[in-house]
PDB file of N, CA and C in Angstrom:
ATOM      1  N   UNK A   1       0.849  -1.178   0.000  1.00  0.00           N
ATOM      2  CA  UNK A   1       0.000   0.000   0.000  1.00  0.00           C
ATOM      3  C   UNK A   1       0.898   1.246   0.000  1.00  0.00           C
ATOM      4  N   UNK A   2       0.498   2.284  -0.648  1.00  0.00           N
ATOM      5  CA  UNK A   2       1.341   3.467  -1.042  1.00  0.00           C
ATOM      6  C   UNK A   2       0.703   4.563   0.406  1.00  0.00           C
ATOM      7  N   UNK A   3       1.374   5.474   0.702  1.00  0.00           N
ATOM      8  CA  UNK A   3       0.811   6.514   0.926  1.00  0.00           C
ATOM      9  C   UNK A   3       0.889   7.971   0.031  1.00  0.00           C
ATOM     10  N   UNK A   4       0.203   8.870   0.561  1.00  0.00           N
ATOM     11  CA  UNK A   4       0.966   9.801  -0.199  1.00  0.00           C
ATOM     12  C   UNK A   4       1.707  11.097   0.413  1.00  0.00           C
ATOM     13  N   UNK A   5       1.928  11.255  -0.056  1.00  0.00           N
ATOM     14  CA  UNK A   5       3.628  11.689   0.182  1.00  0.00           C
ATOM     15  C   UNK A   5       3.583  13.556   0.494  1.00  0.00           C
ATOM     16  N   UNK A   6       2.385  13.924   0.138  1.00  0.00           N
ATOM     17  CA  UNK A   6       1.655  15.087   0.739  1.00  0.00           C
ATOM     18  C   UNK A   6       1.268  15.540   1.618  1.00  0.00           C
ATOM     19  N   UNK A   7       0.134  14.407   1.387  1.00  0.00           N
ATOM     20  CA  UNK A   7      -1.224  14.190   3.027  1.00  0.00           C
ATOM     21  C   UNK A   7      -0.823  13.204   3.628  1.00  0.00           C
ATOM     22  N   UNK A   8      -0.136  12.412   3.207  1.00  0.00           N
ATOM     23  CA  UNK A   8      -0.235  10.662   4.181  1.00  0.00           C
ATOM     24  C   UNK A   8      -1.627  10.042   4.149  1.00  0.00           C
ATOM     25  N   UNK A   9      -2.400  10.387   3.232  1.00  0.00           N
ATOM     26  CA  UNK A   9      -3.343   9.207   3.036  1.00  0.00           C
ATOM     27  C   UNK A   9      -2.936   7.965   2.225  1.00  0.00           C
ATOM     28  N   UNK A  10      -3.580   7.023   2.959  1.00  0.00           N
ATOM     29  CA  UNK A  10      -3.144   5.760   2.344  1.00  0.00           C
ATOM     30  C   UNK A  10      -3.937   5.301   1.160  1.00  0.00           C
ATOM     31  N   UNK A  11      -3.147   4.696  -0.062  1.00  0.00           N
ATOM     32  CA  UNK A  11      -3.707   4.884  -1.487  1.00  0.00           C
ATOM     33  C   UNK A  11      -3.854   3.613  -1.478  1.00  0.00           C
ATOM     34  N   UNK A  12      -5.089   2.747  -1.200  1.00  0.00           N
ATOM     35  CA  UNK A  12      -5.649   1.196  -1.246  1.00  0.00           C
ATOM     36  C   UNK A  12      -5.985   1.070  -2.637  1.00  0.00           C
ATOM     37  N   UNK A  13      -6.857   2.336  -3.406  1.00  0.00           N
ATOM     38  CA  UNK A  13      -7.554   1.474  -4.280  1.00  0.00           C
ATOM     39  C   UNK A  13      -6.935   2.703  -5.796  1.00  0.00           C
ATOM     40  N   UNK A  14      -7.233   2.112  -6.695  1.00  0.00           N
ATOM     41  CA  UNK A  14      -6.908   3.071  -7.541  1.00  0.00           C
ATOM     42  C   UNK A  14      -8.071   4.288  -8.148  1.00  0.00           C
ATOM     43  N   UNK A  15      -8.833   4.264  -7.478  1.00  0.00           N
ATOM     44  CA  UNK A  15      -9.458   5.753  -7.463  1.00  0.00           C
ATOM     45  C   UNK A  15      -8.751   6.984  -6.558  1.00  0.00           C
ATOM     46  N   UNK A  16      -7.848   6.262  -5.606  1.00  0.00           N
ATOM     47  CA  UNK A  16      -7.491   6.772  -4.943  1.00  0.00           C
ATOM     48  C   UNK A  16      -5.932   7.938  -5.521  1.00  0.00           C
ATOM     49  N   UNK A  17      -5.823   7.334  -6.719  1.00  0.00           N
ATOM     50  CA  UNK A  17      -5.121   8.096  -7.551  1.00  0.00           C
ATOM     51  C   UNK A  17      -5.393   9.358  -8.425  1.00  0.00           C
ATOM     52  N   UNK A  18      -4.234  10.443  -8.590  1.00  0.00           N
ATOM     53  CA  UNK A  18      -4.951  11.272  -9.618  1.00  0.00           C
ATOM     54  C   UNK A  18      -4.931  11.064 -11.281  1.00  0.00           C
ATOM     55  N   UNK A  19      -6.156  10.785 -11.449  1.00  0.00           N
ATOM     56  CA  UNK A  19      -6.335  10.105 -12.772  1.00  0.00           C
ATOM     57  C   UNK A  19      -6.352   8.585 -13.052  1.00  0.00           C
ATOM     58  N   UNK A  20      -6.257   8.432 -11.731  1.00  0.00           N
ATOM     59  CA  UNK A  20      -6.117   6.496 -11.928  1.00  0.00           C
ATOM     60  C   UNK A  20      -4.768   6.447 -12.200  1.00  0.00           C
ATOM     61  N   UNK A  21      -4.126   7.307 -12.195  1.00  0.00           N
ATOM     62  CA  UNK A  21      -2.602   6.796 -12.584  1.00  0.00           C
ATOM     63  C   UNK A  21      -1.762   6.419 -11.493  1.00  0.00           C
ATOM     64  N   UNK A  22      -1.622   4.913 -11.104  1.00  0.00           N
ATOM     65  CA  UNK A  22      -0.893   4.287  -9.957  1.00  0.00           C
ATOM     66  C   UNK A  22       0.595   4.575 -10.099  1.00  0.00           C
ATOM     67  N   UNK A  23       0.840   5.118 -11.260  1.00  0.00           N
ATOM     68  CA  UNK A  23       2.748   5.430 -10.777  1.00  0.00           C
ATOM     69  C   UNK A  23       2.648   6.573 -10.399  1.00  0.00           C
ATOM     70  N   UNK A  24       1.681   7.677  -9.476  1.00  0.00           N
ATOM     71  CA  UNK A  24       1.920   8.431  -8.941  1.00  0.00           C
ATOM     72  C   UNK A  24       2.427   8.173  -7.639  1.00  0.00           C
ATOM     73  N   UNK A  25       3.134   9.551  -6.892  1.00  0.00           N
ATOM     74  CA  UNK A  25       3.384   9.130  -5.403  1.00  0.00           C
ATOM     75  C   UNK A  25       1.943  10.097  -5.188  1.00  0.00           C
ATOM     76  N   UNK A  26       1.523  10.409  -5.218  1.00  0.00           N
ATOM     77  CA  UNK A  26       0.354  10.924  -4.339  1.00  0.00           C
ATOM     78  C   UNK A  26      -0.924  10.764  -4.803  1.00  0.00           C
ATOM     79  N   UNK A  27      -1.982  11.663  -3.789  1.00  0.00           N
ATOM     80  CA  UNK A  27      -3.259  11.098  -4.102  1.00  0.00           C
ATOM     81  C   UNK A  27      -3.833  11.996  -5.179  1.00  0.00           C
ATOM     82  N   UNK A  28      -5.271  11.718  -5.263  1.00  0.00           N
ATOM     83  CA  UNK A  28      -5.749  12.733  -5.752  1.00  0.00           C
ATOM     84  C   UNK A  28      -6.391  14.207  -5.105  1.00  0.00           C
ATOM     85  N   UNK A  29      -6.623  14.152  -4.110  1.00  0.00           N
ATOM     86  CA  UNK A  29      -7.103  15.303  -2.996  1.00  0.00           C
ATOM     87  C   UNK A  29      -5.439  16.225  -3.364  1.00  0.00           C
ATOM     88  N   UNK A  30      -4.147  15.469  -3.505  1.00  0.00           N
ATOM     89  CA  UNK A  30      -3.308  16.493  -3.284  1.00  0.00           C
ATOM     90  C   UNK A  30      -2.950  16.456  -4.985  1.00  0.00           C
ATOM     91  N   UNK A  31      -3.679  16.776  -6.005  1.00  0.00           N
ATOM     92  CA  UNK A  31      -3.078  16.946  -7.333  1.00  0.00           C
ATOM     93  C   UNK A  31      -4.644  17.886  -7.912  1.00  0.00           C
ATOM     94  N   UNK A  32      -3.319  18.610  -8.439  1.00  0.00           N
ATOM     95  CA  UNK A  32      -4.111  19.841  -8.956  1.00  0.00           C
ATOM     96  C   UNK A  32      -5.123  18.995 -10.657  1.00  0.00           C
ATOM     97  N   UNK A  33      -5.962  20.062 -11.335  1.00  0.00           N
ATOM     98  CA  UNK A  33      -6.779  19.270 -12.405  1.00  0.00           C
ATOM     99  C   UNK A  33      -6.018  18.596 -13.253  1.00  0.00           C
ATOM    100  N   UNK A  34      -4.691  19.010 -13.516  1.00  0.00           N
ATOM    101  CA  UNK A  34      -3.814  18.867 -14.576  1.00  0.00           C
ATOM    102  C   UNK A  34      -2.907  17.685 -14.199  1.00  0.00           C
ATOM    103  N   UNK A  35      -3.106  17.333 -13.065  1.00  0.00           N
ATOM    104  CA  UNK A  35      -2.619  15.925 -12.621  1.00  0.00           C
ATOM    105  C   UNK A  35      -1.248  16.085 -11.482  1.00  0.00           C
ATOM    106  N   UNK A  36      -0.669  17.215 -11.902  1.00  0.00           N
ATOM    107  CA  UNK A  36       0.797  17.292 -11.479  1.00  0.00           C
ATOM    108  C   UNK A  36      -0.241  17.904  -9.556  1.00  0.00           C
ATOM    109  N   UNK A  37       1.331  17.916  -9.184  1.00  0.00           N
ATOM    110  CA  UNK A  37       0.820  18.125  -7.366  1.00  0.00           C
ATOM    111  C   UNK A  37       0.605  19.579  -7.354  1.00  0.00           C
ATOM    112  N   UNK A  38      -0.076  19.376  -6.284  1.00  0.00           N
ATOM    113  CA  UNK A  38      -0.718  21.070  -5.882  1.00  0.00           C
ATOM    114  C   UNK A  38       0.612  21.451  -4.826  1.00  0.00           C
ATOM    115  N   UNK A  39       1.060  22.398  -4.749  1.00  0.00           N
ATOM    116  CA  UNK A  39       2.194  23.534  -4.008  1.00  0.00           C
ATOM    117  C   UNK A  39       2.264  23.474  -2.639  1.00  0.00           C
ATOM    118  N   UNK A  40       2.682  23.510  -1.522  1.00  0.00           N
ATOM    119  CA  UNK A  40       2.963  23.403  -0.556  1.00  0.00           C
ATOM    120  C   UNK A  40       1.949  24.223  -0.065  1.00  0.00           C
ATOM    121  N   UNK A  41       2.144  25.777  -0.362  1.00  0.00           N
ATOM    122  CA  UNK A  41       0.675  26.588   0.254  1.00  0.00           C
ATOM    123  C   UNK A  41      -0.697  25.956  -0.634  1.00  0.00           C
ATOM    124  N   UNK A  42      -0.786  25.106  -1.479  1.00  0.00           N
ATOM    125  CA  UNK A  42      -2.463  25.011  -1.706  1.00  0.00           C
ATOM    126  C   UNK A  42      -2.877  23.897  -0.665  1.00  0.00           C
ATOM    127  N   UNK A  43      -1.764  23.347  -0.680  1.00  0.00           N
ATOM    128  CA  UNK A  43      -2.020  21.838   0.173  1.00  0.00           C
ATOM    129  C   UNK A  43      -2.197  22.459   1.139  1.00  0.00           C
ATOM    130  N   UNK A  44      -1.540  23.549   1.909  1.00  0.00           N
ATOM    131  CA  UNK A  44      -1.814  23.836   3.460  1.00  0.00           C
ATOM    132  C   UNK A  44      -3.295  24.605   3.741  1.00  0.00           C
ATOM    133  N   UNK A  45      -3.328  25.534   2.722  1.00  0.00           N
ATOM    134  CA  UNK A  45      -4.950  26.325   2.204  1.00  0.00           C
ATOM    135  C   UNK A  45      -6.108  25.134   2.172  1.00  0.00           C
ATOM    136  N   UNK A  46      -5.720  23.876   1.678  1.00  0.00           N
ATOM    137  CA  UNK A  46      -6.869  22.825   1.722  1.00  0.00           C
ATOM    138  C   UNK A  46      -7.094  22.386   3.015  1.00  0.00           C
ATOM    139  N   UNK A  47      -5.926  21.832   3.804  1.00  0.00           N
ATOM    140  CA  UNK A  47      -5.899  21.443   4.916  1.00  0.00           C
ATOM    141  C   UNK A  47      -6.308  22.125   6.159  1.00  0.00           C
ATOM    142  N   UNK A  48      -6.111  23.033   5.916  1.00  0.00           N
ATOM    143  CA  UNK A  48      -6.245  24.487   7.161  1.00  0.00           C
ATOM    144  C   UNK A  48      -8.038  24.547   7.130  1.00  0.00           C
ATOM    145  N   UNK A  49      -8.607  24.402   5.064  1.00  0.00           N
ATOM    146  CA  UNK A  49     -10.398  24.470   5.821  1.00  0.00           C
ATOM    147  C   UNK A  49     -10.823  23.895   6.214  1.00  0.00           C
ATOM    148  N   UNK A  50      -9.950  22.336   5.442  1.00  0.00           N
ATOM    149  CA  UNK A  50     -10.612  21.297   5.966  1.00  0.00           C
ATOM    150  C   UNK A  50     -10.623  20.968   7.528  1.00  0.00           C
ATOM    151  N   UNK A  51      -9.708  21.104   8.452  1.00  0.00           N
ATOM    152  CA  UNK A  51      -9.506  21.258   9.735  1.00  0.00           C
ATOM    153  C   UNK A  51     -10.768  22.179  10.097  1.00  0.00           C
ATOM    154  N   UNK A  52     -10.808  23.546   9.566  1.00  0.00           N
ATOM    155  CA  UNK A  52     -12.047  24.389  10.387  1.00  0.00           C
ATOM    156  C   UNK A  52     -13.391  23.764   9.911  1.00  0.00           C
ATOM    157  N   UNK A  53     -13.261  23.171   8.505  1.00  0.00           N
ATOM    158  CA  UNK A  53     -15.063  22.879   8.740  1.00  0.00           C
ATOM    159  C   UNK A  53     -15.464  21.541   9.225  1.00  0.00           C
ATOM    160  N   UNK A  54     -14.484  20.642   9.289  1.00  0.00           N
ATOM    161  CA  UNK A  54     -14.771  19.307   9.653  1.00  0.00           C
ATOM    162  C   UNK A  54     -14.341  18.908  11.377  1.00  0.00           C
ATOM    163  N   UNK A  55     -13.579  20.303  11.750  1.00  0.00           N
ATOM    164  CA  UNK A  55     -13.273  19.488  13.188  1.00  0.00           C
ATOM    165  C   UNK A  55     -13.669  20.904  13.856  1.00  0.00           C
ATOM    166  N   UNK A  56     -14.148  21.796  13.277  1.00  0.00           N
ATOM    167  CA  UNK A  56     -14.945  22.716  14.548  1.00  0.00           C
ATOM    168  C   UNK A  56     -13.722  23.257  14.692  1.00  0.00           C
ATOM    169  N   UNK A  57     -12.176  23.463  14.233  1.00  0.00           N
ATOM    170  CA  UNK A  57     -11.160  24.229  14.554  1.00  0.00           C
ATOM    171  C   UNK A  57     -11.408  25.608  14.574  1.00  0.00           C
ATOM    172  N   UNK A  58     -10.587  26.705  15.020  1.00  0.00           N
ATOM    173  CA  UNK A  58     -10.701  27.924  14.846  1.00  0.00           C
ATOM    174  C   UNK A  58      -9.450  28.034  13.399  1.00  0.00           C
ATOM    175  N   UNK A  59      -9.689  29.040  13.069  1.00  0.00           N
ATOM    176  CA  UNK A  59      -8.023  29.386  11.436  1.00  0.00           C
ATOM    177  C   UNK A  59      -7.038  28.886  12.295  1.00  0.00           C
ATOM    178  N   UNK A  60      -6.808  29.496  13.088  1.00  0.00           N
ATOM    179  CA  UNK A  60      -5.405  30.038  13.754  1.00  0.00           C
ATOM    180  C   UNK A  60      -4.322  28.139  14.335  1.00  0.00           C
ATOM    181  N   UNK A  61      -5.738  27.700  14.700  1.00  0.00           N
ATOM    182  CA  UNK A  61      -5.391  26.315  15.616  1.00  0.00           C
ATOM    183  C   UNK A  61      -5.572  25.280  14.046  1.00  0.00           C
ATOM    184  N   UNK A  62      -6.159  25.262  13.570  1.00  0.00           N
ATOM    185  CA  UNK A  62      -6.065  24.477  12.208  1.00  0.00           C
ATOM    186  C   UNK A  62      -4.465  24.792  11.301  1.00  0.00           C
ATOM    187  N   UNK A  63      -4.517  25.787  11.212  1.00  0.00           N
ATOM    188  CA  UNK A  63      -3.305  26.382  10.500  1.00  0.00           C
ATOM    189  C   UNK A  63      -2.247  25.306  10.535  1.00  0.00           C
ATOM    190  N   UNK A  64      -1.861  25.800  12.085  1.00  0.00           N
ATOM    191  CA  UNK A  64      -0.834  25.434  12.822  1.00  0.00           C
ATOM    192  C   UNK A  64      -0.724  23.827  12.864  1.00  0.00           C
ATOM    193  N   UNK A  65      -2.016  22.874  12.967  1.00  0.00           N
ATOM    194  CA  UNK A  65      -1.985  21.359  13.054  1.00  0.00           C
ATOM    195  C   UNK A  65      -1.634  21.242  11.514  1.00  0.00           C
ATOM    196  N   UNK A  66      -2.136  21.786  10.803  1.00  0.00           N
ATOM    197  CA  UNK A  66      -1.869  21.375   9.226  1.00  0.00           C
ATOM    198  C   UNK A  66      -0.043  21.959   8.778  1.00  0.00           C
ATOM    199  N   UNK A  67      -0.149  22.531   9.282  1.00  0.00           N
ATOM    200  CA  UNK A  67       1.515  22.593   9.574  1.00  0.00           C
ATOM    201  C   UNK A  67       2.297  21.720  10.052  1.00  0.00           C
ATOM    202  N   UNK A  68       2.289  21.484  11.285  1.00  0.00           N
ATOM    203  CA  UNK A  68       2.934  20.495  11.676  1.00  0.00           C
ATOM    204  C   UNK A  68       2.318  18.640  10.926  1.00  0.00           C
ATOM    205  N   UNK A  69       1.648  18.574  10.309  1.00  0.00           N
ATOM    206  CA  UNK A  69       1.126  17.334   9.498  1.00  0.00           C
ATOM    207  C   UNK A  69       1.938  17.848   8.669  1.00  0.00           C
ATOM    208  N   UNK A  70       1.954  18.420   7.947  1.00  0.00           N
ATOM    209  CA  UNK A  70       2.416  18.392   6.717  1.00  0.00           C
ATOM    210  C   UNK A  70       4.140  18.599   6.816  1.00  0.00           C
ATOM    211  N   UNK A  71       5.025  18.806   7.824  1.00  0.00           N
ATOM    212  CA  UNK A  71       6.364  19.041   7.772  1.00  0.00           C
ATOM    213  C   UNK A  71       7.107  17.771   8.105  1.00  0.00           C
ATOM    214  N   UNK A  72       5.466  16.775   8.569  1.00  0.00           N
ATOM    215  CA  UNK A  72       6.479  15.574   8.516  1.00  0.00           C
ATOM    216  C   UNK A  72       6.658  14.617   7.394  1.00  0.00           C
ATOM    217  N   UNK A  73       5.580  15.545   6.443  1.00  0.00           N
ATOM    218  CA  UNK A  73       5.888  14.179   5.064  1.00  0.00           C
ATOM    219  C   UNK A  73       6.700  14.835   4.297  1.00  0.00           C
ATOM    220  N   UNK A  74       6.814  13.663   3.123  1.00  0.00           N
ATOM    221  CA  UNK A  74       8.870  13.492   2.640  1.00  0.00           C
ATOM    222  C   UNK A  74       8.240  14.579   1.197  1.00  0.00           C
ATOM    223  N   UNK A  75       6.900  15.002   0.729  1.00  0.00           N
ATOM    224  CA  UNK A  75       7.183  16.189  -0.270  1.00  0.00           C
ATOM    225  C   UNK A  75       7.543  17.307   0.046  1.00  0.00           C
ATOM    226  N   UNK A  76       7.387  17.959   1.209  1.00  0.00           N
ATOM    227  CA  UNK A  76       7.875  19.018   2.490  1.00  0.00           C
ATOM    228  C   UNK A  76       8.841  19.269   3.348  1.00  0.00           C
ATOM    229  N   UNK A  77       9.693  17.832   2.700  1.00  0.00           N
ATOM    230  CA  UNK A  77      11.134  17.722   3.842  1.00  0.00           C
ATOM    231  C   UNK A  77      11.656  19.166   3.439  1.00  0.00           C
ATOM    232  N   UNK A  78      11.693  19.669   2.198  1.00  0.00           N
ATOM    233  CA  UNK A  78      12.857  20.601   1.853  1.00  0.00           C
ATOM    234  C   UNK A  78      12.512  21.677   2.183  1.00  0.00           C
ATOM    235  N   UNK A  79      11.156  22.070   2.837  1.00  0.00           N
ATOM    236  CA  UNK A  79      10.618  23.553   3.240  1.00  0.00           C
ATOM    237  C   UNK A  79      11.247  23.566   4.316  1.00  0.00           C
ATOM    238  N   UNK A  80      11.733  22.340   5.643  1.00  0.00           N
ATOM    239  CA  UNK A  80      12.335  22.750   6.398  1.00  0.00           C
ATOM    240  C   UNK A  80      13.540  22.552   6.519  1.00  0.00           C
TER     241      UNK A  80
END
């Protein structure tokens, strides 16, 4: 099983790909329409709403968890 290398979701099935294309490293939530990956700030801009509308976060406290998620996966090693 793959994860991806963005979000760390785990890629079981191949919908779970962008475009169905299994030689990707990532999913589809983290690839822009055109297939290639979405940028470090879109990924964090996704993550940050998704945190406020799905877990009742405030900006400020979402931000910051989607930050620290995201500095530990290996597409983000080089931001820090």
């Amino acid at each position: 099983m793959k994860m991806c290398i963005a979000c760390g979701m785990p890629m079981t099935k191949i919908a779970d790909y962008p475009s169905y294309d299994i030689s990707r490293n990532y999913c589809k939530y983290c690839a822009k329409s055109d297939g290639t990956m979405k940028t470090f700030n879109e990924k964090l801009a996704d993550l940050t709403l998704r945190y406020t509308q799905y877990h009742s976060m405030n900006y400020a406290v979402a931000k910051q968890t989607a930050t620290v998620i995201l500095k530990k996966l290996p597409a983000w090693k080089h931001k820090w």
